[in-house]
Protein backbone atom coordinates (compact mmCIF):
# COMPACT_ATOMS: atom_id res chain seq x y z
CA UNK A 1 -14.97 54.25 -52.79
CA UNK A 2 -14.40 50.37 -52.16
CA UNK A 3 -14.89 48.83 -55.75
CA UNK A 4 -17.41 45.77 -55.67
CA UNK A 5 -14.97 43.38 -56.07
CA UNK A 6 -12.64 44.07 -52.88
CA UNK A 7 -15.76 44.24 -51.06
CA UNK A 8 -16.74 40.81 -52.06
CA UNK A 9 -12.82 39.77 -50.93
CA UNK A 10 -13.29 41.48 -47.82
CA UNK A 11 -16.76 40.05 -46.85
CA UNK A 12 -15.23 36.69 -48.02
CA UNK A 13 -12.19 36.78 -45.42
CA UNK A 14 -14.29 37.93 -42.52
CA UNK A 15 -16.62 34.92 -43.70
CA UNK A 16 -13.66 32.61 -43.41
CA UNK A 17 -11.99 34.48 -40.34
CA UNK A 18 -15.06 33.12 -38.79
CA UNK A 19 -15.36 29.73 -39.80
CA UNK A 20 -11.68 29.71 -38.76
CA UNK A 21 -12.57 30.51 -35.36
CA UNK A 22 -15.54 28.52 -34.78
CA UNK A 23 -13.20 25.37 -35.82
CA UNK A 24 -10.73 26.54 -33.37
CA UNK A 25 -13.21 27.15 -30.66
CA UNK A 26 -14.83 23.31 -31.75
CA UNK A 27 -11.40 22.06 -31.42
CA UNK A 28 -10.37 23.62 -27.96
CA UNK A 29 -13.58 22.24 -26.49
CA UNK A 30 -12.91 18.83 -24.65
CA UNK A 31 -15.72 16.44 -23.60
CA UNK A 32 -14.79 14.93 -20.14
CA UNK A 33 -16.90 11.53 -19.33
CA UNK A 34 -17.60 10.53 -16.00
CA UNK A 35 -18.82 7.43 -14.96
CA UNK A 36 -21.72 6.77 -11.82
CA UNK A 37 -23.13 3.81 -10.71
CA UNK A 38 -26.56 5.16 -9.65
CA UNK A 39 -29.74 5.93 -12.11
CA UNK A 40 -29.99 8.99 -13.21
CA UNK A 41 -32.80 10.01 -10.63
CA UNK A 42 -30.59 9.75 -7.68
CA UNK A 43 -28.74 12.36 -5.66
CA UNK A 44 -25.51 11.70 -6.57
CA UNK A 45 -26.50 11.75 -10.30
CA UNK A 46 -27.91 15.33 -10.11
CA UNK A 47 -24.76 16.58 -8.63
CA UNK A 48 -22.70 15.12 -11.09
CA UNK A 49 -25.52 16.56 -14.05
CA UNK A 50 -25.15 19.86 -11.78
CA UNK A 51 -21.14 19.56 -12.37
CA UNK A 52 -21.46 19.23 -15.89
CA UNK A 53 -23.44 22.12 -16.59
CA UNK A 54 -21.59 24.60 -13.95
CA UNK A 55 -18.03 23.31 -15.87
CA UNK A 56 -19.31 24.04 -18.81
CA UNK A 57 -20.77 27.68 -18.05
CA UNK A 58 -17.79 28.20 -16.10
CA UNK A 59 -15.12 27.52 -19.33
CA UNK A 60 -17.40 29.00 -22.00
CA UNK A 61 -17.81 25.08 -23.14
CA UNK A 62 -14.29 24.40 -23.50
CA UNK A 63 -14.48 21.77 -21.21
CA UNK A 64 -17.27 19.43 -21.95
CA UNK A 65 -18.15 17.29 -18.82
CA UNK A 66 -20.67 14.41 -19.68
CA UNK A 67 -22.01 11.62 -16.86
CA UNK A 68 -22.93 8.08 -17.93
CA UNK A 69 -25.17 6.44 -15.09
CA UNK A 70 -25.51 3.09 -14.29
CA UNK A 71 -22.39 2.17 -14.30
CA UNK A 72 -22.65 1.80 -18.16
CA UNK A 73 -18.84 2.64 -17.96
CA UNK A 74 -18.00 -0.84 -16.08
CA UNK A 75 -18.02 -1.44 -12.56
CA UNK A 76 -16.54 0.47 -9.60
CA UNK A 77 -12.79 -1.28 -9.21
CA UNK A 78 -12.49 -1.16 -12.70
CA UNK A 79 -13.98 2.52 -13.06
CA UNK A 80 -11.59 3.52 -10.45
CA UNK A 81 -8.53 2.26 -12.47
CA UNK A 82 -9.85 3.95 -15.43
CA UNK A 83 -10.03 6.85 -13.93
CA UNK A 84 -6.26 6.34 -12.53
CA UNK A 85 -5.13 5.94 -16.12
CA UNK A 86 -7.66 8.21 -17.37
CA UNK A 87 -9.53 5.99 -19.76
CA UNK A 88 -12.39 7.86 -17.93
CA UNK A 89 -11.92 11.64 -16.80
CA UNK A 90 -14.02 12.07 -13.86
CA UNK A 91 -16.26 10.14 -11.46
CA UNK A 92 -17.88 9.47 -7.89
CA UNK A 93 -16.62 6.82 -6.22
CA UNK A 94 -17.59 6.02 -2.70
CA UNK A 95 -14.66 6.32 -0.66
CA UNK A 96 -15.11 2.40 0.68
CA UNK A 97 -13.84 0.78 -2.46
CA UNK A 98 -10.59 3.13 -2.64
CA UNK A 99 -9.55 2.21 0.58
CA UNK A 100 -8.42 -1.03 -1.58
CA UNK A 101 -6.42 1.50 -3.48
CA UNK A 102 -5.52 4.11 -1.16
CA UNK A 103 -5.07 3.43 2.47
CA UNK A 104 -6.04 6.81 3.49
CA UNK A 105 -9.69 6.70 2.26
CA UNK A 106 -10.12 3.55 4.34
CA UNK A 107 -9.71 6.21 7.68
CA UNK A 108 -13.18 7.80 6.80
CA UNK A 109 -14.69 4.04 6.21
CA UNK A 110 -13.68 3.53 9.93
CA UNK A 111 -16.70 2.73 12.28
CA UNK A 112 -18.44 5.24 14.12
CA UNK A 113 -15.61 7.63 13.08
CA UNK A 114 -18.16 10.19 12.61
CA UNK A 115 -20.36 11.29 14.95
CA UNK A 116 -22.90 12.18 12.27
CA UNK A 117 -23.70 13.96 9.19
CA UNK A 118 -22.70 17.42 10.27
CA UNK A 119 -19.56 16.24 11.81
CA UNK A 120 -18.48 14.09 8.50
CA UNK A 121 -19.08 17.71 6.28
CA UNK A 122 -16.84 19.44 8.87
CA UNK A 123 -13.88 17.01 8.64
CA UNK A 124 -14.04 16.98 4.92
CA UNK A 125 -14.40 20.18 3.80
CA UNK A 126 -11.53 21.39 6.27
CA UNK A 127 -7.81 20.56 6.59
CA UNK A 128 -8.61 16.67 7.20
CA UNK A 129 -10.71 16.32 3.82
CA UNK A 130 -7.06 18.08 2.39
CA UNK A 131 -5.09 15.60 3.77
CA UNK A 132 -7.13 12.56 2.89
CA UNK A 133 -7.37 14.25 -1.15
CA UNK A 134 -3.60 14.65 -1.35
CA UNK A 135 -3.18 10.68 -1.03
CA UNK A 136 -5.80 9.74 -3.22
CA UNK A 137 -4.04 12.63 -5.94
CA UNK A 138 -1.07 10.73 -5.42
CA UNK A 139 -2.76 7.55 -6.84
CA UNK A 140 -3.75 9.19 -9.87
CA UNK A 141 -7.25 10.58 -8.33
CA UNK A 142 -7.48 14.36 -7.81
CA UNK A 143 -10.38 15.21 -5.39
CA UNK A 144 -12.44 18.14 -6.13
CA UNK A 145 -15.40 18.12 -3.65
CA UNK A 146 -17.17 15.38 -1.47
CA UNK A 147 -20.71 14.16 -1.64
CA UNK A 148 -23.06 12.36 0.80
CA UNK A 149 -24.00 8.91 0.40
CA UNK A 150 -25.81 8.90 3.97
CA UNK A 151 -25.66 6.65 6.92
CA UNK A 152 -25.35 2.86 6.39
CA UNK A 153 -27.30 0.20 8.51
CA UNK A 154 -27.92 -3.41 8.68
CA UNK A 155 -30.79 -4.79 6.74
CA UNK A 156 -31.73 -8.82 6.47
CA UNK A 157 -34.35 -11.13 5.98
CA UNK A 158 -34.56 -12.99 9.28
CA UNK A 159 -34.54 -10.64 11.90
CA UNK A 160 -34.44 -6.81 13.68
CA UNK A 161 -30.70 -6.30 14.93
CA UNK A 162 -30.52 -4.30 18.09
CA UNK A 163 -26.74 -6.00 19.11
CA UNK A 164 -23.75 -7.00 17.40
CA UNK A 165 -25.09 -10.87 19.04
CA UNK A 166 -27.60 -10.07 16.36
CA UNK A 167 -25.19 -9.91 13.62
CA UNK A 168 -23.58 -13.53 14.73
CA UNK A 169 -23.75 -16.24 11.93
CA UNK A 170 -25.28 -13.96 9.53
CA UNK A 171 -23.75 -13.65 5.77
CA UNK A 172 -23.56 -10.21 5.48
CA UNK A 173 -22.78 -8.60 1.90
CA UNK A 174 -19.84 -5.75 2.09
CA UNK A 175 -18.63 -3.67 0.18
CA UNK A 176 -15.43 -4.68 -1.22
CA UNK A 177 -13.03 -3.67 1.72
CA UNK A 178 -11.04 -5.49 3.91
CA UNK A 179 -11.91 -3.59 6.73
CA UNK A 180 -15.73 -4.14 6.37
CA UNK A 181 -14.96 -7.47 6.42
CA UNK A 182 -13.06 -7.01 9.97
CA UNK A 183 -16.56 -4.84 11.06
CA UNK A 184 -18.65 -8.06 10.37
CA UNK A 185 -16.35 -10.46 11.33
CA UNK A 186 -16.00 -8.87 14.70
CA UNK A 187 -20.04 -8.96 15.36
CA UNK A 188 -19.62 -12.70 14.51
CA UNK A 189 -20.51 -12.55 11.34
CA UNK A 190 -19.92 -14.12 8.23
CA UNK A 191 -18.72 -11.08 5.51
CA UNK A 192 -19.95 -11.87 1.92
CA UNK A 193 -18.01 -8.77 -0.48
CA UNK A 194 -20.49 -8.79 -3.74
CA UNK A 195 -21.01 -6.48 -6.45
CA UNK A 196 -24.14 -4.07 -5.91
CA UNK A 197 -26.03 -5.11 -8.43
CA UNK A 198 -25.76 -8.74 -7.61
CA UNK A 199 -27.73 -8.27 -3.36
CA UNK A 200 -31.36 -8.52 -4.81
CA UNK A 201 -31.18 -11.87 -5.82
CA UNK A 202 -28.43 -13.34 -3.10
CA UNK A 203 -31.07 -11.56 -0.41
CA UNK A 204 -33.92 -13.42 -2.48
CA UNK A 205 -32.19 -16.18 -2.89
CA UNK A 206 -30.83 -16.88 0.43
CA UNK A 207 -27.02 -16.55 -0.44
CA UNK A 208 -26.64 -14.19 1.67
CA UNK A 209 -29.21 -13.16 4.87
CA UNK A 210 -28.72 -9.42 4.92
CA UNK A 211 -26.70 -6.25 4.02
CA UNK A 212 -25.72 -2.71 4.66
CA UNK A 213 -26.36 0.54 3.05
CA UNK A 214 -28.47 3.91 3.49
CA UNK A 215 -32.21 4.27 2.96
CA UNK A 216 -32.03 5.56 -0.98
CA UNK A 217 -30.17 2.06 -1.39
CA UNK A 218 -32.43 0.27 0.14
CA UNK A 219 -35.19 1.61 -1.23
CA UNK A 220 -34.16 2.49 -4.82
CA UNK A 221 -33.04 -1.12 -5.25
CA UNK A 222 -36.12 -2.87 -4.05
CA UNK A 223 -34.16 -4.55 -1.35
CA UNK A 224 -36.86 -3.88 0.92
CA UNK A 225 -38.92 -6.29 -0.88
CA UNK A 226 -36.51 -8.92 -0.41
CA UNK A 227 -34.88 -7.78 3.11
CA UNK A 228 -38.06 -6.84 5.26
CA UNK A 229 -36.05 -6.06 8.81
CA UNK A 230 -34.01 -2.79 8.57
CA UNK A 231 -32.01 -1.53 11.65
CA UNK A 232 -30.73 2.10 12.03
CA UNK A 233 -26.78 1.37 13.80
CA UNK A 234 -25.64 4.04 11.52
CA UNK A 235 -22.17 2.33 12.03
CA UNK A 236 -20.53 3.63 8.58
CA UNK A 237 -20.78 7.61 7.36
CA UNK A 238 -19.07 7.14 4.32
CA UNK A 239 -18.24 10.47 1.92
CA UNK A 240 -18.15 10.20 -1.64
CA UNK A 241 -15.40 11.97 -3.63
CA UNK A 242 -15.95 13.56 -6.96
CA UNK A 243 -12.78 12.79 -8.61
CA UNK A 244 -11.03 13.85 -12.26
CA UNK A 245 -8.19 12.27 -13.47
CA UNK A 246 -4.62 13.81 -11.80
CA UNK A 247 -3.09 14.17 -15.73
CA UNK A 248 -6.19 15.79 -16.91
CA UNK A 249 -6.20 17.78 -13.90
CA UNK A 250 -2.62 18.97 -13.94
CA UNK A 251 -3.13 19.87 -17.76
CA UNK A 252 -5.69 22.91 -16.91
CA UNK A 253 -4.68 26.35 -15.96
CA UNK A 254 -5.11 27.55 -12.44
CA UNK A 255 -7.84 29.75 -13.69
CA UNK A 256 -9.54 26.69 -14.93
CA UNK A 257 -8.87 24.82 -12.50
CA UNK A 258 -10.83 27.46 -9.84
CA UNK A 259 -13.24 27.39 -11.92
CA UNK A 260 -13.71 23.63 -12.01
CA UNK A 261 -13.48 23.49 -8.30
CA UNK A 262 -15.80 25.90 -7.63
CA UNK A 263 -18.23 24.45 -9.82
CA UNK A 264 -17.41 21.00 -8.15
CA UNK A 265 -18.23 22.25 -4.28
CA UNK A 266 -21.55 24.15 -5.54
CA UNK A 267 -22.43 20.41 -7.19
CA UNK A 268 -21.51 18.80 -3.52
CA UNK A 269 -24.01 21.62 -1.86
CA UNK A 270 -26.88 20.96 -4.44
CA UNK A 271 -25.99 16.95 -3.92
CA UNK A 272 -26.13 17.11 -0.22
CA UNK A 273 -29.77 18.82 -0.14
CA UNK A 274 -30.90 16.28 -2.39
CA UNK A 275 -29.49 13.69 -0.47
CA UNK A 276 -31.54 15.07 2.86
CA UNK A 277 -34.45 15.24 1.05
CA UNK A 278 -34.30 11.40 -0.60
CA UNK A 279 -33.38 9.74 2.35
CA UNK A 280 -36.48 11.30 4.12
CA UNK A 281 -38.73 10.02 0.74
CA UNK A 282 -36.59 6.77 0.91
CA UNK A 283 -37.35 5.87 4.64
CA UNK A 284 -41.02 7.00 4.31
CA UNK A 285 -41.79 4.77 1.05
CA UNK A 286 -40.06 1.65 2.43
CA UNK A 287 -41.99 1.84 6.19
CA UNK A 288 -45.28 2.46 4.22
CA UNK A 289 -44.13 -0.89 2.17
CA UNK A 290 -44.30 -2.43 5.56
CA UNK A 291 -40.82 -2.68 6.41
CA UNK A 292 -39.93 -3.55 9.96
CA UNK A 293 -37.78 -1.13 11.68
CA UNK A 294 -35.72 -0.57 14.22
CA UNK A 295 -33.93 2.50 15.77
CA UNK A 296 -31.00 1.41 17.84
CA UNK A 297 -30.45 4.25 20.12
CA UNK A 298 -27.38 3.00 22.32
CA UNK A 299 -24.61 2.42 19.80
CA UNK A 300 -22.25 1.76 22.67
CA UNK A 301 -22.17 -2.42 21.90
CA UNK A 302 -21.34 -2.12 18.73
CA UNK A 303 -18.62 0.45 18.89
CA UNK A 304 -16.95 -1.09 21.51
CA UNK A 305 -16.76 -4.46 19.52
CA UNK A 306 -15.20 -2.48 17.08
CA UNK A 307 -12.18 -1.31 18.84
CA UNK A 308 -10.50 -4.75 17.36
CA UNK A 309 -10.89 -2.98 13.86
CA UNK A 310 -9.44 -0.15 14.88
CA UNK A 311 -6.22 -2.20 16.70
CA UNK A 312 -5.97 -4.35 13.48
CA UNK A 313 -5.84 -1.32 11.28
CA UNK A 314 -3.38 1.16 12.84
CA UNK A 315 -1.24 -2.37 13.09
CA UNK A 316 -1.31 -2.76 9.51
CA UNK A 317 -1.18 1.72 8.87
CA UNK A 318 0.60 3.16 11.94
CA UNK A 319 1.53 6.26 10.01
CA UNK A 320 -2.25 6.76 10.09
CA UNK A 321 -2.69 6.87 13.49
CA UNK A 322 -2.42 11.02 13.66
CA UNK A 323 -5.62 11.15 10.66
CA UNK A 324 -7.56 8.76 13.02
CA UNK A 325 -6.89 11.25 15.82
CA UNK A 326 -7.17 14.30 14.37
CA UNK A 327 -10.61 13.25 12.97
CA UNK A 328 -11.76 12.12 16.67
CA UNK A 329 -10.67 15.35 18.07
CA UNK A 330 -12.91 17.77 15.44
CA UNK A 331 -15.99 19.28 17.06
C-alpha cells in the first residue's frame, strides 16, 4: 500500500513533469510573421490566413505563421530585403518588384509571355516555376507556391486605349521595374515608377494620366473613381510567390518542410479560386460605377512593339534566353 505521503510526491512530479512539458512545447513553438500589402479582404490575404492555419495544423503549432496586411510591415523593396535577411519570415511579393533583385523573376514580368491564366499555372507549377524558385532561393528567398494576382491593363483618365499610339505621351505609373519602364517607353510613353499607395491622388491629381493593374486593384483602390477609361490589353500575367526566408527555411526538417509546402500549394489553390471569383465581383462593381471599357481583342500591335523589350533584355541577360524559350514553347 502506497503511504499518503509518496502519493502526494508522486502526484506532485507528474504535476511538474507536465508543466515541464507544456514549457518545452511553448518554447519549441515559433511564430513566423509575414508581411502583405493588400487588406485583409483580398485574395491574396486569405491565402496567406489559409497558410497560417494549414502550417500550424500541419506542425502541431510548432510553427506559428502570423500575416500582417497592409503593408504594416513597410513597403515592398524594403519587405523584400527583410525577408532576405529575415527580419521578416515569410511573405507575397509580386514577382515584378524582384526582378530588381533577381533577374530571373523579371522573365515571367515579360510581355505577353503568357498566353493566359491557364498557361501562367502550367509554367509555374512545373519544371519552369523550379527553375525560376532556385534563383530567387539563391537571393535569400525560398519559394514555396505561387499565387495569382490576375491580368494587368491600362487604365487613365483621358481616354479608351485600343493601340500602343494610345499610350503615346501618357505618364503612366509602373511598378518599380526597369523593364516596365522599357514596356511604356516603347508605346511612347512616359513611365512614372510610384509606390501603390501613392496612384489615387497622382491619378486625381493629374501627376500622372493613367496606370496598370488587374480589376481587384482597380477596384479595391477606388481608382476607378479617379481613372474612368479602363482597357483590357492584358499585356502583363504576373505570378506572385509566397516566399519564407532561405535560413529559416534551411533550419526545418524535411518532414517539416513537406509539410510546410504542402500547406503552401493548398493556400495557392484556395488563393487562385478566390482570385477568379474577385476579379469577376471587381469588373462587375466598377462597370456598374460607370466605368468606360474597352476589350482589345487583337493584341497583335502591342506585342509586336514589344519585341524591343525583349531585344533589350536578353542583351542585358543572355544566359536567360533558354527560360524565355522554354516558357514560349509550353502548351
Amino acid at each position: 500500500m502506497v503511504s499518503k505521503g509518496r502519493m502526494v510526491a508522486r502526484v506532485a512530479a507528474v504535476v511538474a513533469a507536465s508543466i515541464v512539458t507544456v514549457a518545452v512545447s511553448a518554447a519549441q513553438a515559433e511564430e513566423w510573421r509575414g508581411w502583405n500589402i493588400h487588406d485583409p479582404d483580398y485574395p491574396v490575404s486569405a491565402g496567406m490566413e489559409a497558410f497560417g492555419d494549414k502550417v500550424r495544423a500541419a506542425t502541431g503549432g510548432e510553427i506559428d505563421p502570423k500575416t500582417f496586411h497592409n503593408a504594416v510591415l513597410g513597403s515592398q523593396p524594403d519587405a523584400i530585403e527583410q525577408v532576405r535577411v529575415g527580419a521578416i519570415d515569410f511573405a507575397v511579393f509580386n514577382m515584378g518588384p524582384l526582378g530588381q533583385v533577381v533577374p530571373a523573376a523579371s522573365v515571367v514580368s515579360l510581355p505577353f509571355i503568357f498566353k493566359g491564366m491557364d498557361h501562367m499555372h502550367r509554367v509555374m507549377d512545373g519544371p519552369i516555376g523550379e527553375e525560376i524558385g532556385a534563383h530567387l532561393a539563391e537571393k535569400g528567398l525560398q519559394p514555396l507556391a505561387w499565387y495569382d494576382s490576375g491580368a494587368r491593363s491600362f487604365y487613365n483618365t483621358a481616354k479608351p486605349i485600343a493601340s500602343p499610339d494610345d499610350v503615346k505621351g501618357m505618364k503612366i505609373r509602373v511598378m518599380n521595374n526597369d523593364l516596365f519602364v522599357k514596356m511604356i517607353e516603347a508605346m511612347g510613353g512616359n513611365a512614372t515608377p510610384m509606390a501603390f499607395s501613392e496612384v489615387y491622388q497622382s491619378l486625381k491629381t493629374g501627376v500622372i494620366d493613367g496606370a496598370e493593374n488587374n480589376w481587384p486593384s482597380y477596384e479595391s483602390t477606388n481608382h476607378y473613381e479617379v481613372a474612368g477609361y479602363y482597357s483590357t490589353s492584358e499585356h502583363l500575367i504576373i505570378p506572385e510567390c509566397l516566399c519564407v526566408n532561405k535560413k529559416t527555411w534551411d533550419s526545418l526538417s524535411a518532414d517539416t518542410q513537406a509539410a510546410v509546402k504542402q500547406a503552401a500549394r493548398e493556400s495557392a489553390d484556395l488563393q487562385r479560386e478566390a482570385w477568379a471569383k474577385r476579379a469577376e465581383q471587381s469588373r462587375e462593381q466598377v462597370l456598374k460605377a460607370g466605368v468606360k471599357f474597352n476589350e482589345i481583342t487583337d493584341k497583335s500591335a502591342f506585342q509586336n512593339a514589344m519585341a524591343s523589350v525583349y531585344e533589350t533584355f536578353l542583351t542585358d541577360h543572355p544566359d536567360l534566353r533558354p527560360l524565355v524559350e522554354k516558357i514560349k514553347a509550353t502548351d
